[in-house]
Protein backbone atom coordinates (compact mmCIF):
# COMPACT_ATOMS: atom_id res chain seq x y z
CA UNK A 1 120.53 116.29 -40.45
CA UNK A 2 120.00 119.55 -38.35
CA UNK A 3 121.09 120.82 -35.06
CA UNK A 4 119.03 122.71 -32.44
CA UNK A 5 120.44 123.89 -29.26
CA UNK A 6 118.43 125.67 -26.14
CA UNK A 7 120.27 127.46 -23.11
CA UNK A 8 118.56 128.40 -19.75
CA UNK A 9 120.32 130.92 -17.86
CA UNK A 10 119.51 133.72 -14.96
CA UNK A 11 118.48 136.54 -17.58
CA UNK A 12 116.54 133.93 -19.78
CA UNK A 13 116.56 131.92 -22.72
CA UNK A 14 118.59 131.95 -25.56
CA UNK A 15 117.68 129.25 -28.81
CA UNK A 16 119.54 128.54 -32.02
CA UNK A 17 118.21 126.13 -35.01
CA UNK A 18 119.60 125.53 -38.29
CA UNK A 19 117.68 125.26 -41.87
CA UNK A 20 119.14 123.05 -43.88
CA UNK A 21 117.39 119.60 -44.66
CA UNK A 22 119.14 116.52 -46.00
CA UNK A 23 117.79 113.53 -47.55
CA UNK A 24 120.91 112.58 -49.88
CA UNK A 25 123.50 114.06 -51.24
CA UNK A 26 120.58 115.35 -53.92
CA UNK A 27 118.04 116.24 -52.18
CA UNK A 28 118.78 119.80 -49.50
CA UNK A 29 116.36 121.91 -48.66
CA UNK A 30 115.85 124.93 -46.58
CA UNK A 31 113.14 124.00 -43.63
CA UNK A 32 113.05 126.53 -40.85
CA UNK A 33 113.01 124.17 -37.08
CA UNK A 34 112.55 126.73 -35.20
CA UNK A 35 108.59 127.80 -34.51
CA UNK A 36 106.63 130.44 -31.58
CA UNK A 37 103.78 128.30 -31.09
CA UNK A 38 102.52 131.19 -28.36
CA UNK A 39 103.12 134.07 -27.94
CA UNK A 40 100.57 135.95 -25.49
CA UNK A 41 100.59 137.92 -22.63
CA UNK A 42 100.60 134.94 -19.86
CA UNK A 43 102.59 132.50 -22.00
CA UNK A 44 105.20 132.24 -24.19
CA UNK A 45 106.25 128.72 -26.29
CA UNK A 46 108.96 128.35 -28.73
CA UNK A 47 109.57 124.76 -30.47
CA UNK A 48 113.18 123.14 -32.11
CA UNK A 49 112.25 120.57 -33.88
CA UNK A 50 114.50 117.61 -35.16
CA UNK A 51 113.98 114.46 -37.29
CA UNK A 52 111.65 113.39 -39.75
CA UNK A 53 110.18 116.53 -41.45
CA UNK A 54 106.95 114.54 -42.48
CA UNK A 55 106.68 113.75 -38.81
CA UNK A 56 107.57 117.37 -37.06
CA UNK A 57 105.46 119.05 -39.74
CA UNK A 58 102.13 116.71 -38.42
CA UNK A 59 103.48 117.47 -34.91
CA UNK A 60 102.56 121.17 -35.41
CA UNK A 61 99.60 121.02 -37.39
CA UNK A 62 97.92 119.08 -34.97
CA UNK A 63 99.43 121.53 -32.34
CA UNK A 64 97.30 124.81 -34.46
CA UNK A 65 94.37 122.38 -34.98
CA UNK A 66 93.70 122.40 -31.00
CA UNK A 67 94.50 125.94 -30.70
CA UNK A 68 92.29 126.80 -34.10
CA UNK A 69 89.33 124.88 -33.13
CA UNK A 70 89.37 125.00 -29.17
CA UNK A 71 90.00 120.94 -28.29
CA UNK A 72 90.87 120.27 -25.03
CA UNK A 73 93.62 120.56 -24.15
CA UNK A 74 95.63 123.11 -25.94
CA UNK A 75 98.52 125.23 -25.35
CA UNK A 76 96.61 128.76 -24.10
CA UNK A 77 94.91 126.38 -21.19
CA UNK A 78 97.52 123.68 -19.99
CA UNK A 79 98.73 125.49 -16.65
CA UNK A 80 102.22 124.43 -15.86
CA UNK A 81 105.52 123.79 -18.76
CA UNK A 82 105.86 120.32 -17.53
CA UNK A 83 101.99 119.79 -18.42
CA UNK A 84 103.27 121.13 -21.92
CA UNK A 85 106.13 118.62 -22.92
CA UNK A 86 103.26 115.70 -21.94
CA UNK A 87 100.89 117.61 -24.50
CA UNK A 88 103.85 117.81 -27.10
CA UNK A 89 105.02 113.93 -26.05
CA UNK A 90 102.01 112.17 -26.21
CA UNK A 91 101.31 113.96 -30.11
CA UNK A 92 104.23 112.65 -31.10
CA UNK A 93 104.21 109.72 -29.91
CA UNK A 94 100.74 109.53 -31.86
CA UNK A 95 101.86 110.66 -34.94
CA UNK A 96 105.14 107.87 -34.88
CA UNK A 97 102.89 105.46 -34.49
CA UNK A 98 100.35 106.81 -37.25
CA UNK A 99 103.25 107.20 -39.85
CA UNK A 100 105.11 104.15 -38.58
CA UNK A 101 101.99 102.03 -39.77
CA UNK A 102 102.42 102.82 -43.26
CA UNK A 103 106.00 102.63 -43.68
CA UNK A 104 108.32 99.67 -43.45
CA UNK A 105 111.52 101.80 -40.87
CA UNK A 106 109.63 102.60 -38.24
CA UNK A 107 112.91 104.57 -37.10
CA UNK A 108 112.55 106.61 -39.85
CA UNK A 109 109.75 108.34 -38.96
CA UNK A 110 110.65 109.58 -35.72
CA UNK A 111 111.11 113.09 -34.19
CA UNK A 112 113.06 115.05 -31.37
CA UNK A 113 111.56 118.22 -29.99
CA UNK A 114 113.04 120.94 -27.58
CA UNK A 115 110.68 122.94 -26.10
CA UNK A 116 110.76 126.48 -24.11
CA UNK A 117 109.20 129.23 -22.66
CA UNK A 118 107.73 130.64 -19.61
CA UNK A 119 103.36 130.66 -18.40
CA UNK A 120 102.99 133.68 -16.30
CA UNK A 121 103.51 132.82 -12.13
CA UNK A 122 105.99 130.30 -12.86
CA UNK A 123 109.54 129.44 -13.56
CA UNK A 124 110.97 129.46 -17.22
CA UNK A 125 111.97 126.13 -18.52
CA UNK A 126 113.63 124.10 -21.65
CA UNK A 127 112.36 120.49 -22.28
CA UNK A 128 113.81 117.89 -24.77
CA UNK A 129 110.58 115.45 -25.97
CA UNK A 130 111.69 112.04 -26.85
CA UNK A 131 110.08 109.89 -30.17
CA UNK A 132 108.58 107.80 -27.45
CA UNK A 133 106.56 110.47 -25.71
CA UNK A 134 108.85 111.31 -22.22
CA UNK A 135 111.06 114.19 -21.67
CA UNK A 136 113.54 115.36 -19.58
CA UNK A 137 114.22 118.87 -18.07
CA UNK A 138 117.04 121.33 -18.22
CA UNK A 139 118.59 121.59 -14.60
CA UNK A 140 121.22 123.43 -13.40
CA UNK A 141 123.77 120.98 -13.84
CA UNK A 142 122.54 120.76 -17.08
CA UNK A 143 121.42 123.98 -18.62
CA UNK A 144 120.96 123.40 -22.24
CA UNK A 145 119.33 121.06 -24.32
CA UNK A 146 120.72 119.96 -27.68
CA UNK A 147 118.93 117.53 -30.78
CA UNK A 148 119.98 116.61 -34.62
CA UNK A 149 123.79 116.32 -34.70
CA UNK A 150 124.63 117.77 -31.21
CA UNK A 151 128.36 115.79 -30.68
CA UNK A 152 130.30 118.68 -32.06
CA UNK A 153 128.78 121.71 -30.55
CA UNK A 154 128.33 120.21 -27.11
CA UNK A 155 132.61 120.79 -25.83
CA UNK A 156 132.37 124.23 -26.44
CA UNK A 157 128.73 124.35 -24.39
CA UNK A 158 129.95 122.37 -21.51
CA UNK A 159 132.94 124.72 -21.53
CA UNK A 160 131.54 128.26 -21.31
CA UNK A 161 127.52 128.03 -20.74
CA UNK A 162 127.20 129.44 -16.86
CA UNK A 163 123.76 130.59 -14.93
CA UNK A 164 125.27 134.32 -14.86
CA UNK A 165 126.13 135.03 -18.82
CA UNK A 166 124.16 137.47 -20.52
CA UNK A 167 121.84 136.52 -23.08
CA UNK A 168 124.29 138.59 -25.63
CA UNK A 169 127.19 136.18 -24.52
CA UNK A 170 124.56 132.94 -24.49
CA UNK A 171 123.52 134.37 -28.09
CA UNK A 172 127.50 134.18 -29.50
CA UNK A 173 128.18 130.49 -27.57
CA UNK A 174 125.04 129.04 -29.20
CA UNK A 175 126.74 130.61 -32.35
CA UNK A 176 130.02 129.25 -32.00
CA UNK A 177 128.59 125.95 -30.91
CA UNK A 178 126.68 126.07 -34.19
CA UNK A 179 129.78 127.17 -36.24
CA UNK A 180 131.46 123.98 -34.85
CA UNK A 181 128.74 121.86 -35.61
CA UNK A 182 128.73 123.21 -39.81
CA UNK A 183 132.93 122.63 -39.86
CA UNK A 184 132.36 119.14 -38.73
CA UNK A 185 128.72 118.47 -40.79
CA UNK A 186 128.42 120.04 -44.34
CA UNK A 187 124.57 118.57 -43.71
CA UNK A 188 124.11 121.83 -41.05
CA UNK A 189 124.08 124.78 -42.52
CA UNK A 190 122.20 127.86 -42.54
CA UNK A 191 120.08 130.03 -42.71
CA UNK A 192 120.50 129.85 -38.79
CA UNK A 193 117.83 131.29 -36.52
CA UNK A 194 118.99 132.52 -32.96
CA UNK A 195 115.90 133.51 -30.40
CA UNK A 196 116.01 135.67 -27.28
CA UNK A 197 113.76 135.58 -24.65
CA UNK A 198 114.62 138.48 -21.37
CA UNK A 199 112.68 137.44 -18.27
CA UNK A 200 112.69 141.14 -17.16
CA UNK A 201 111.09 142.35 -21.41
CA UNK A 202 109.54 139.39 -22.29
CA UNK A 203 107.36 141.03 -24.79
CA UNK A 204 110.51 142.39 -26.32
CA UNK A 205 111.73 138.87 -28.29
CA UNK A 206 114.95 139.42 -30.43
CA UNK A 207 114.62 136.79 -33.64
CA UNK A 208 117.44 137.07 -35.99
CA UNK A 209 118.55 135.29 -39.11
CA UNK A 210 121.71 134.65 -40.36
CA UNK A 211 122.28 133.61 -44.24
CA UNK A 212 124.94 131.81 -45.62
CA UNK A 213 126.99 135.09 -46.75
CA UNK A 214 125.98 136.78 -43.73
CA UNK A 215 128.63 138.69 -42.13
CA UNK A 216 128.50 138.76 -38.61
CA UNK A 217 128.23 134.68 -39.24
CA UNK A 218 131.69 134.53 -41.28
CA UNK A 219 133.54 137.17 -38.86
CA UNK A 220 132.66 135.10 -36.07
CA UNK A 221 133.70 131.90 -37.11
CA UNK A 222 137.44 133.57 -38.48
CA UNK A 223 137.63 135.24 -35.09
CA UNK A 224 136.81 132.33 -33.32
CA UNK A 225 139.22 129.82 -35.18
CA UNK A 226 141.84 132.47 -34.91
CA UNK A 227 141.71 132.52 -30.95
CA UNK A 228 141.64 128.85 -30.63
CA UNK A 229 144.73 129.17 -33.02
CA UNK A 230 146.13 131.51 -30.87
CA UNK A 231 145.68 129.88 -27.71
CA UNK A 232 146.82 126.43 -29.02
CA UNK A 233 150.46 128.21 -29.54
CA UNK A 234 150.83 129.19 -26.18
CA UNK A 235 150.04 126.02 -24.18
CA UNK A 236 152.71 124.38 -22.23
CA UNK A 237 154.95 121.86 -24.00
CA UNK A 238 155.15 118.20 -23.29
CA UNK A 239 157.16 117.75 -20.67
CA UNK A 240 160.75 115.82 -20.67
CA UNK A 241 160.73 112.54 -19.84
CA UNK A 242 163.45 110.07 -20.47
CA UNK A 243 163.07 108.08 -23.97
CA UNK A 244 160.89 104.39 -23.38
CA UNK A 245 160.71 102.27 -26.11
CA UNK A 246 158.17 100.42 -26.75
CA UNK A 247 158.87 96.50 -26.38
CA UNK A 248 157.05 94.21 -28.75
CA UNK A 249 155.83 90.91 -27.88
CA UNK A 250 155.70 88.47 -30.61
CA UNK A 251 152.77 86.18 -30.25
C-alpha cells in the first residue's frame, strides 16, 4: 500500500509520497514513488506513482526510453500538460494490458499515477491517470489529488487546503495528512518525500526526505495530536434534552 498526495495552490505546487512497499506481512520494502521525469528550462514534470510496482516501474522506463532515444512523442516535445496525462494514460494503459496477458488477476497489475508540473506559457497543473488510460484534473473546487490509501488523509485536506496558503503551510498539511494516513495504515510509512515547486523560482525546487527517526517528522505528529487533543476538550457539551427511552418492538 502507499499514499501520494498533490496540492495546487496560488504560489505553486506542493507533493508528498511515501516509500514503503507491501506485499505481505513478509515482504516490505523501501520503493521511492515519487520521480522528476523533467526538469528543464521550459518544463518541469514530477510523477506519484501508486499500485503495482512491476507495472509503475515499466511505466517509467518506457517514459526514459522515448526521451533516451528521441520517439515521438516524448515529454521535452508534447506542448500542453493535458497532452501529457494522454502520453502517461495511454502507456499505462499499454503496459496493463501487456502484464495483464501473462498473469491470471488482471487487477493486480494495475497502476495510479498523479502527475504535475508546469511547460513554460502555460498554467501549472496536477493530473490523476487512471489504470484505464483517462484522467481527471485538479480544479479549484478540487485542488489536490490523492492515490494508494487516500481515505485517512483526505478530512484533514478538505479541511485546511485553500488557493492562498503558502507552500510552507501546503508543505506541513500534506505532512499531517500523511501522519494521519501512517496512524491509521502501518503499510505507509516512510521514508516520506515532500516536493516544492514556487511559480515565481521555479528553478529553485525544495526536495526533502524524512526517515523514520527523523525529527521534524515525530515533533510534528506529537504537536499535531496534542492540538487536536486540546481542541477536543474545549468543544461544547451535548446539550440537555429530556431523557427518551428507547421503545422496543418485539417482532
Amino acid at each position: 500500500m502507499t499514499y501520494c498526495v498533490a496540492i495546487s495552490v496560488d504560489e505553486g505546487l506542493v507533493f508528498a509520497s511515501d516509500s514503503r512497499t507491501n506485499a505481505g506481512p513478509d515482504q516490505v520494502s523501501v520503493f521511492g514513488k515519487m520521480h522528476v521525469l523533467v526538469e528543464e528550462a521550459d518544463r518541469f514534470l514530477v510523477l506519484l506513482s501508486a499500485g503495482n510496482l512491476g507495472t509503475t516501474q515499466a511505466v517509467r522506463t518506457r517514459i526514459r526510453h522515448d526521451l533516451e532515444f528521441d520517439r515521438q512523442p516524448n515529454l521535452r516535445t508534447l506542448p500542453s500538460m493535458a497532452e501529457v496525462a494522454e502520453y502517461l494514460g495511454s502507456i499505462n494503459a499499454e503496459q496493463r494490458r501487456k502484464h495483464a496477458e501473462n498473469s491470471e488477476h488482471d487487477g493486480a497489475m494495475t497502476a495510479t499515477f498523479v502527475l504535475g508540473g508546469q511547460i513554460a506559457g502555460r498554467d501549472p497543473g496536477i493530473f490523476l491517470v487512471y489504470p484505464e488510460g483517462n484522467y481527471i484534473r485538479a480544479s479549484s473546487q478540487t485542488p489536490f489529488l490523492q492515490i494508494g490509501e487516500s481515505k485517512y488523509g483526505k478530512p484533514i485536506l478538505d479541511r485546511l487546503v485553500k488557493a492562498s496558503l503558502s507552500l510552507e503551510d501546503t508543505a506541513r498539511v500534506a505532512l499531517i495528512s500523511m501522519d494521519a494516513t501512517m496512524r491509521s495504515n502501518v503499510t505507509v510509512g516512510p521514508p516520506i518525500e515532500v516536493l516544492i515547486y514556487n511559480l515565481r523560482k521555479p528553478r529553485l525546487l525544495r526536495h526533502m526526505v524524512f526517515g523514520p527517526d527523523d525529527d521534524y517528522l515525530r515533533e510534528l505528529g506529537r504537536s499535531w495530536q496534542g492540538y487536536v487533543e486540546k481542541a477536543f476538550s474545549v468543544l461544547p457539551p451535548l446539550p440537555p434534552r429530556p431523557t427518551e427511552l428507547l421503545r422496543v418492538v418485539d417482532e
